[in-house]
C-alpha atoms as a PDB file:
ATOM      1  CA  UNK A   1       2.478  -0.220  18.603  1.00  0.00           C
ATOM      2  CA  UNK A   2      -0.374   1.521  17.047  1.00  0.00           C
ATOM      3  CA  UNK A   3      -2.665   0.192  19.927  1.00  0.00           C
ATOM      4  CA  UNK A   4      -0.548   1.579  22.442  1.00  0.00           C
ATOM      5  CA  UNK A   5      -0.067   5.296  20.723  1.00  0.00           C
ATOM      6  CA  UNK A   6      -3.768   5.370  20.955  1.00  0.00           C
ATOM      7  CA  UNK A   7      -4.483   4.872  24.293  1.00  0.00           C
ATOM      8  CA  UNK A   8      -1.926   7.154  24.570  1.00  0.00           C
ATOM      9  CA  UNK A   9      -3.906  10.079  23.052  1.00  0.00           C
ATOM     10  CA  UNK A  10      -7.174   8.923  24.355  1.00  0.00           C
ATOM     11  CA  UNK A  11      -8.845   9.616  27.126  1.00  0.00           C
ATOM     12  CA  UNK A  12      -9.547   6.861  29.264  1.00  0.00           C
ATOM     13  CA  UNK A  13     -13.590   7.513  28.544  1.00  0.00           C
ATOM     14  CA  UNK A  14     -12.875   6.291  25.327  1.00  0.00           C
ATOM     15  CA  UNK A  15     -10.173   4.233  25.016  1.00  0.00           C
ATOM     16  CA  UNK A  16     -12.489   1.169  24.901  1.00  0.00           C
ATOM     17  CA  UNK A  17     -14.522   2.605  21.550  1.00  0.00           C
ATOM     18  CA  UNK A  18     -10.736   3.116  19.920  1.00  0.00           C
ATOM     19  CA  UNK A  19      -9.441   0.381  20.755  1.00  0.00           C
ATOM     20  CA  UNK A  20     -12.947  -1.801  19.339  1.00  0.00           C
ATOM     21  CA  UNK A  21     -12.618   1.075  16.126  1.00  0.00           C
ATOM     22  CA  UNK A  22      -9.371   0.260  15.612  1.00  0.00           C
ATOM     23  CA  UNK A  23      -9.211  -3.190  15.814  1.00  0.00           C
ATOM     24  CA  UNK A  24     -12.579  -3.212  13.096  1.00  0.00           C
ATOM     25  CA  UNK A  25     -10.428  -1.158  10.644  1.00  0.00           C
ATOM     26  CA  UNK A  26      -7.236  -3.460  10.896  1.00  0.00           C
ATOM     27  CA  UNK A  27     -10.077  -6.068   9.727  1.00  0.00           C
ATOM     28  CA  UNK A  28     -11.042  -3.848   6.441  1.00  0.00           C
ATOM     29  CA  UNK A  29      -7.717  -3.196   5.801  1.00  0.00           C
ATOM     30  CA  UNK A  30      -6.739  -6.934   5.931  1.00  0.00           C
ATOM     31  CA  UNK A  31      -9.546  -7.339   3.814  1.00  0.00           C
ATOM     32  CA  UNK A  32      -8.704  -4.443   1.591  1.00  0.00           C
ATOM     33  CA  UNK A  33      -5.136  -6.359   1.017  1.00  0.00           C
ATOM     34  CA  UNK A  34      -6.971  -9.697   0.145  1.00  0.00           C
ATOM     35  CA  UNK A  35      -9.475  -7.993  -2.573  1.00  0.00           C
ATOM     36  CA  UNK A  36      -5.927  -6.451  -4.492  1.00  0.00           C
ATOM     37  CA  UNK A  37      -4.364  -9.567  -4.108  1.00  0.00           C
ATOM     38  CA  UNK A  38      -7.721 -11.896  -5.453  1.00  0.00           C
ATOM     39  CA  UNK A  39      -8.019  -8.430  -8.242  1.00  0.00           C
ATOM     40  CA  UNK A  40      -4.377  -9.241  -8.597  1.00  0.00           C
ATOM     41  CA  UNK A  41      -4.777 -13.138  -9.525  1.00  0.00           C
ATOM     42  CA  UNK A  42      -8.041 -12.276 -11.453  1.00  0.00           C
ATOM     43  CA  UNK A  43      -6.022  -9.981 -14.088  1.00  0.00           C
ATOM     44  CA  UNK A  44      -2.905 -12.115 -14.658  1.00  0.00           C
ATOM     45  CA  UNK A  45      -5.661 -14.828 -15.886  1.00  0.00           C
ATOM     46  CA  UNK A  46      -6.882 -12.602 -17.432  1.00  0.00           C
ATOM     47  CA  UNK A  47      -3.734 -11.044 -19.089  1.00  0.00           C
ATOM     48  CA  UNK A  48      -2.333 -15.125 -19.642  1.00  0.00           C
ATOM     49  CA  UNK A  49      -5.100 -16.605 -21.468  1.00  0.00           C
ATOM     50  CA  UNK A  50      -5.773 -14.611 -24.339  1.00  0.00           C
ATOM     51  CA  UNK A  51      -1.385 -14.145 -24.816  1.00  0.00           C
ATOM     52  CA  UNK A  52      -1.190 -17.882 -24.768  1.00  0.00           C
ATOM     53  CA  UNK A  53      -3.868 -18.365 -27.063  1.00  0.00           C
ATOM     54  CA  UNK A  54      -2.161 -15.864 -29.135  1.00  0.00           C
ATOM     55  CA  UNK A  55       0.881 -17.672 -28.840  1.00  0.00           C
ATOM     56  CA  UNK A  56       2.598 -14.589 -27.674  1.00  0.00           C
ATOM     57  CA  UNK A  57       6.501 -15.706 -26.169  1.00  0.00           C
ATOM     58  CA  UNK A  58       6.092 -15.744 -22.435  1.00  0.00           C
ATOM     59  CA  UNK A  59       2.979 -15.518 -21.796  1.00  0.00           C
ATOM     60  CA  UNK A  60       3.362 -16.358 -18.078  1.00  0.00           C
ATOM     61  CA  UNK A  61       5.870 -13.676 -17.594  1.00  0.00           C
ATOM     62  CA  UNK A  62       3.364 -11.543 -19.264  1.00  0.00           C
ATOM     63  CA  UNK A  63       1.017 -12.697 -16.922  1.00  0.00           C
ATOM     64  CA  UNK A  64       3.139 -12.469 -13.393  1.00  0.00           C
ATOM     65  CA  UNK A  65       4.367  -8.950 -14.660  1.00  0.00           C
ATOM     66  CA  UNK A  66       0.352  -7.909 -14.834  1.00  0.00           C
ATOM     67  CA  UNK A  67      -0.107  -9.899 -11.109  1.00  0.00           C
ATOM     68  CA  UNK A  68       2.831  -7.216  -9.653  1.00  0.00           C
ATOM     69  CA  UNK A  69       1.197  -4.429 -11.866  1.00  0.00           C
ATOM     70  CA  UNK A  70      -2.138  -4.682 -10.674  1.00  0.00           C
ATOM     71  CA  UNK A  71      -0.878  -3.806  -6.965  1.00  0.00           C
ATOM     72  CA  UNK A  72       0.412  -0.555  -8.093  1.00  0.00           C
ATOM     73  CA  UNK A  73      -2.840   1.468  -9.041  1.00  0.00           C
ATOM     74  CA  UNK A  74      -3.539   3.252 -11.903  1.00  0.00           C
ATOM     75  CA  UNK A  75      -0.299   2.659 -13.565  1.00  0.00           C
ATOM     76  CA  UNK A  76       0.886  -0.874 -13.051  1.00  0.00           C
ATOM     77  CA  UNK A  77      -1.249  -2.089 -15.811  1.00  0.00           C
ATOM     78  CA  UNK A  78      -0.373   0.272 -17.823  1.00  0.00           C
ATOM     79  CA  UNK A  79       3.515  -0.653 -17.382  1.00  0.00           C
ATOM     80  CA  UNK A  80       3.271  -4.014 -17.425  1.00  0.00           C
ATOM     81  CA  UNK A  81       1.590  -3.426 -20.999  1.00  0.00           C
ATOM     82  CA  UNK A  82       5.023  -2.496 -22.305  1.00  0.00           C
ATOM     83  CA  UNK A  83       6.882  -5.776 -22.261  1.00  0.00           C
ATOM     84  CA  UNK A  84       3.913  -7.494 -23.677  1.00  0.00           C
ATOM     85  CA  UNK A  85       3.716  -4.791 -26.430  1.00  0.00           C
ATOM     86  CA  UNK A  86       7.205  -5.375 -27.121  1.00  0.00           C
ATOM     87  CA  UNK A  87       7.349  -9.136 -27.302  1.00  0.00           C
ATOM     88  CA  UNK A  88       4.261  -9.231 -29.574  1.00  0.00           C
ATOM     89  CA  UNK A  89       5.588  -6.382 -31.887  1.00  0.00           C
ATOM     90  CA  UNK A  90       8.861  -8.731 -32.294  1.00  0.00           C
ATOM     91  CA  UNK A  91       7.076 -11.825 -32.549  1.00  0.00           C
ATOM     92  CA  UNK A  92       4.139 -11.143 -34.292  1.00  0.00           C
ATOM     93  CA  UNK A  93       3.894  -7.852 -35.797  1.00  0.00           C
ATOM     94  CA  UNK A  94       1.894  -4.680 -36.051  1.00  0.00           C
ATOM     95  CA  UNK A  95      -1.332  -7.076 -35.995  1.00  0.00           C
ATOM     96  CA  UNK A  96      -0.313  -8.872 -33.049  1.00  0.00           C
ATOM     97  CA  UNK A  97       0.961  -5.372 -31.718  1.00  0.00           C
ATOM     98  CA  UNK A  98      -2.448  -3.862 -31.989  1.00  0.00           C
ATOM     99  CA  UNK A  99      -4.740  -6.990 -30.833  1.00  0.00           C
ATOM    100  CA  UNK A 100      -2.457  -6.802 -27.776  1.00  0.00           C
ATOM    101  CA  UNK A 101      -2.733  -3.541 -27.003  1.00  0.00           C
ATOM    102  CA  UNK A 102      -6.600  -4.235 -27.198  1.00  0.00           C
ATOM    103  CA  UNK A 103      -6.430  -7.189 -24.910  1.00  0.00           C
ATOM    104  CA  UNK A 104      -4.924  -4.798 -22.313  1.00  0.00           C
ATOM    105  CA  UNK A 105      -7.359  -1.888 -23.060  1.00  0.00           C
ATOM    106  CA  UNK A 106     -10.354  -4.054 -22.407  1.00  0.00           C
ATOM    107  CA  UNK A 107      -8.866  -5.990 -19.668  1.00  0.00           C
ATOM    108  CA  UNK A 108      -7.839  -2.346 -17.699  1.00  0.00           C
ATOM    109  CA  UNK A 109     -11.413  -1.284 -18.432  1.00  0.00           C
ATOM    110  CA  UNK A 110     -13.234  -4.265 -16.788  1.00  0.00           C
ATOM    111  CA  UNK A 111     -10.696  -4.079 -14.269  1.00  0.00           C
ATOM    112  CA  UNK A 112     -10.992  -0.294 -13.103  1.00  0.00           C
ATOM    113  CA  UNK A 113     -15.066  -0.204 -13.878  1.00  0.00           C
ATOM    114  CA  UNK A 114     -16.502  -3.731 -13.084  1.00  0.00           C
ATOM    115  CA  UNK A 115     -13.873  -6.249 -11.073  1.00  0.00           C
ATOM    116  CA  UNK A 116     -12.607  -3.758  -8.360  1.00  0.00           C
ATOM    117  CA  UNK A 117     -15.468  -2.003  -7.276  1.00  0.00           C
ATOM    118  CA  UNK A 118     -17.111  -5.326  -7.238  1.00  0.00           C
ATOM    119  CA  UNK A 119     -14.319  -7.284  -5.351  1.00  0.00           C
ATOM    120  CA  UNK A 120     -13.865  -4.306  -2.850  1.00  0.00           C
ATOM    121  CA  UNK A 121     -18.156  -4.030  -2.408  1.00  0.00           C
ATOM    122  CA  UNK A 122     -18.134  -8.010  -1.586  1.00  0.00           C
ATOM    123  CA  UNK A 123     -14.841  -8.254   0.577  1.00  0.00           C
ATOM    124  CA  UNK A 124     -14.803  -4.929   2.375  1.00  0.00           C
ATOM    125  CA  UNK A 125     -17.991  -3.989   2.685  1.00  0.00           C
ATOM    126  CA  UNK A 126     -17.439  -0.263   0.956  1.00  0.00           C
ATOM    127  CA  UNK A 127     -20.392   0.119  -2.203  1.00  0.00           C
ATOM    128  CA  UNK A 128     -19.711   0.461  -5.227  1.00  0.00           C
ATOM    129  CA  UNK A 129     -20.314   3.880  -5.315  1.00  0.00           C
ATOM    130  CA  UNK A 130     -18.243   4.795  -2.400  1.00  0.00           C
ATOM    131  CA  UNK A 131     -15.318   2.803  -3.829  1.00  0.00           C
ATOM    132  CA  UNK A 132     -15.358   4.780  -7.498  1.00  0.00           C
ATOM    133  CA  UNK A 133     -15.895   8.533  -5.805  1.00  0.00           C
ATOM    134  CA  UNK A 134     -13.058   7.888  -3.341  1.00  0.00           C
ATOM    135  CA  UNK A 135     -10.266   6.660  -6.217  1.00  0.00           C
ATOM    136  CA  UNK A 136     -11.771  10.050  -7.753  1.00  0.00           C
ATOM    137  CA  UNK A 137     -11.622  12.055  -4.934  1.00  0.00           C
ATOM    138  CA  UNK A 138      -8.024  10.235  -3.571  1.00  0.00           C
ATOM    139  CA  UNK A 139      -6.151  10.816  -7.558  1.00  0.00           C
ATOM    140  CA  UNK A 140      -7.333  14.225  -7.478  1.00  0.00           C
ATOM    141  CA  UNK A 141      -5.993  15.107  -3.975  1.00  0.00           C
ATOM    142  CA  UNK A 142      -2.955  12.317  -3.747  1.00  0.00           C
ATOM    143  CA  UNK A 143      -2.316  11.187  -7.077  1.00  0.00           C
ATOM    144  CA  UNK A 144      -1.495   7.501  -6.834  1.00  0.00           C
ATOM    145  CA  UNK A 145      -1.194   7.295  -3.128  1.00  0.00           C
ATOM    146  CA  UNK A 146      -4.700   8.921  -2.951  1.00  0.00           C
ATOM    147  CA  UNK A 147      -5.800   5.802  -4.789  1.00  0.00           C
ATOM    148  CA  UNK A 148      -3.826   3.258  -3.298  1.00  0.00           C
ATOM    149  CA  UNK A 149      -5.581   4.564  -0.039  1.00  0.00           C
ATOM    150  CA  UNK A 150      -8.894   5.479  -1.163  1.00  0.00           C
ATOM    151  CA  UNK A 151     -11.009   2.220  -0.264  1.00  0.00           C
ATOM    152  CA  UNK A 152      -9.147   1.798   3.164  1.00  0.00           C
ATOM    153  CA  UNK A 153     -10.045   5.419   4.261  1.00  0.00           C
ATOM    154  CA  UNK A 154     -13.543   5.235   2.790  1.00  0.00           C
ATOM    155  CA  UNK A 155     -13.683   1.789   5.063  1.00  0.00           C
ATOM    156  CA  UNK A 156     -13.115   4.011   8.091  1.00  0.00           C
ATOM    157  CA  UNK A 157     -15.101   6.827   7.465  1.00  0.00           C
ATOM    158  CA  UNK A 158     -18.163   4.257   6.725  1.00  0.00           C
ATOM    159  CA  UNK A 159     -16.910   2.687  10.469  1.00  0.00           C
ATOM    160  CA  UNK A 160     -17.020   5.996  12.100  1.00  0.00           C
ATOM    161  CA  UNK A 161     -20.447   6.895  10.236  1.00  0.00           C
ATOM    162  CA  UNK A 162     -21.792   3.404  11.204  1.00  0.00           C
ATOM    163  CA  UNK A 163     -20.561   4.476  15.084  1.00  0.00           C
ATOM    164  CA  UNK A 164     -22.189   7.663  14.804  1.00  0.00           C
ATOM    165  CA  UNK A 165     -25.665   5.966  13.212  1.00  0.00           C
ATOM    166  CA  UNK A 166     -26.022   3.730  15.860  1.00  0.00           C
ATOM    167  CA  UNK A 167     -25.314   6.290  18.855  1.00  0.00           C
ATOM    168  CA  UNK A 168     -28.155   8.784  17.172  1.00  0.00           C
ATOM    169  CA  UNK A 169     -30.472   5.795  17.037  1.00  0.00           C
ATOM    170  CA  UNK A 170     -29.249   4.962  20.802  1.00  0.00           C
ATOM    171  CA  UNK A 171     -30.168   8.418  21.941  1.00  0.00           C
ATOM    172  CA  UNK A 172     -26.824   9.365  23.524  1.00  0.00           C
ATOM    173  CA  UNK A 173     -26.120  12.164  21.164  1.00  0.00           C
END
């Protein structure tokens, strides 16, 4: 349907470079979706280990409620946190309460500033760089839909820069 709207709009000089754009970005978006779901995967692990080790109760609902977490940005985490913080206040204490909470704080930390700029560098093709000033940029102007689509519109814009790159270097400015 997409396809078709844009033809629609463009004119028929073009509609050959949209179609090719649009069918690139569909790729980094599809990739995009992969890198949450491997960031996804990466964080329950992360989240299951060190509960079961702990012995915290449920430690693989703990760990599936930090896989659905991790696909809603910037707060997922964070609300997944609360069960576990719950379940090891009950079943462990103030001590297991706190070591939890630590667990989480450390595991959000390598997660926001290490895994996903990483994951979305090697998958999608967007630097590291790029991938850290547009969840800036996209909380500041869209809150958590700003960061949810941060990498996929810094993916175009680096596709329409690329485009523009190579047609300077062609000459046909």
């Amino acid at each position: 349907g997409v396809q078709k709207f844009l033809r629609l709009l463009t004119p028929r000089t073009h509609e050959a470079y949209i179609e090719d754009l649009w069918t690139r970005v569909q790729t980094k978006i599809s990739l995009w979706m992969q890198g949450q779901l491997l960031l996804s995967l990466l964080v329950s692990f992360l989240v299951y280990v060190p509960m079961l080790i702990l012995s915290v109760p449920y430690a693989s609902l703990l760990a599936v409620l930090a896989f659905i977490g991790e696909l809603i940005p910037m707060v997922g985490l964070t609300l997944s946190l609360i069960p576990a913080l719950f379940l090891s206040w009950t079943f462990g204490g103030t001590s297991l309460l706190i070591i939890v909470a630590i667990i989480y704080v450390v595991i959000a930390q390598l997660e926001s500033h290490v895994l996903y700029p990483r994951i979305m560098n090697k998958l999608v093709g967007v630097p590291s760089v790029i991938v850290v000033i547009g969840l800036i940029v996209g909380a500041k102007l869209a809150g958590i839909w700003g960061v949810l689509l941060s990498v996929p519109v810094a993916a175009i814009l680096m596709e329409l820069a690329g485009d523009l790159e190579k047609k300077k270097s062609n000459g046909s400015e």
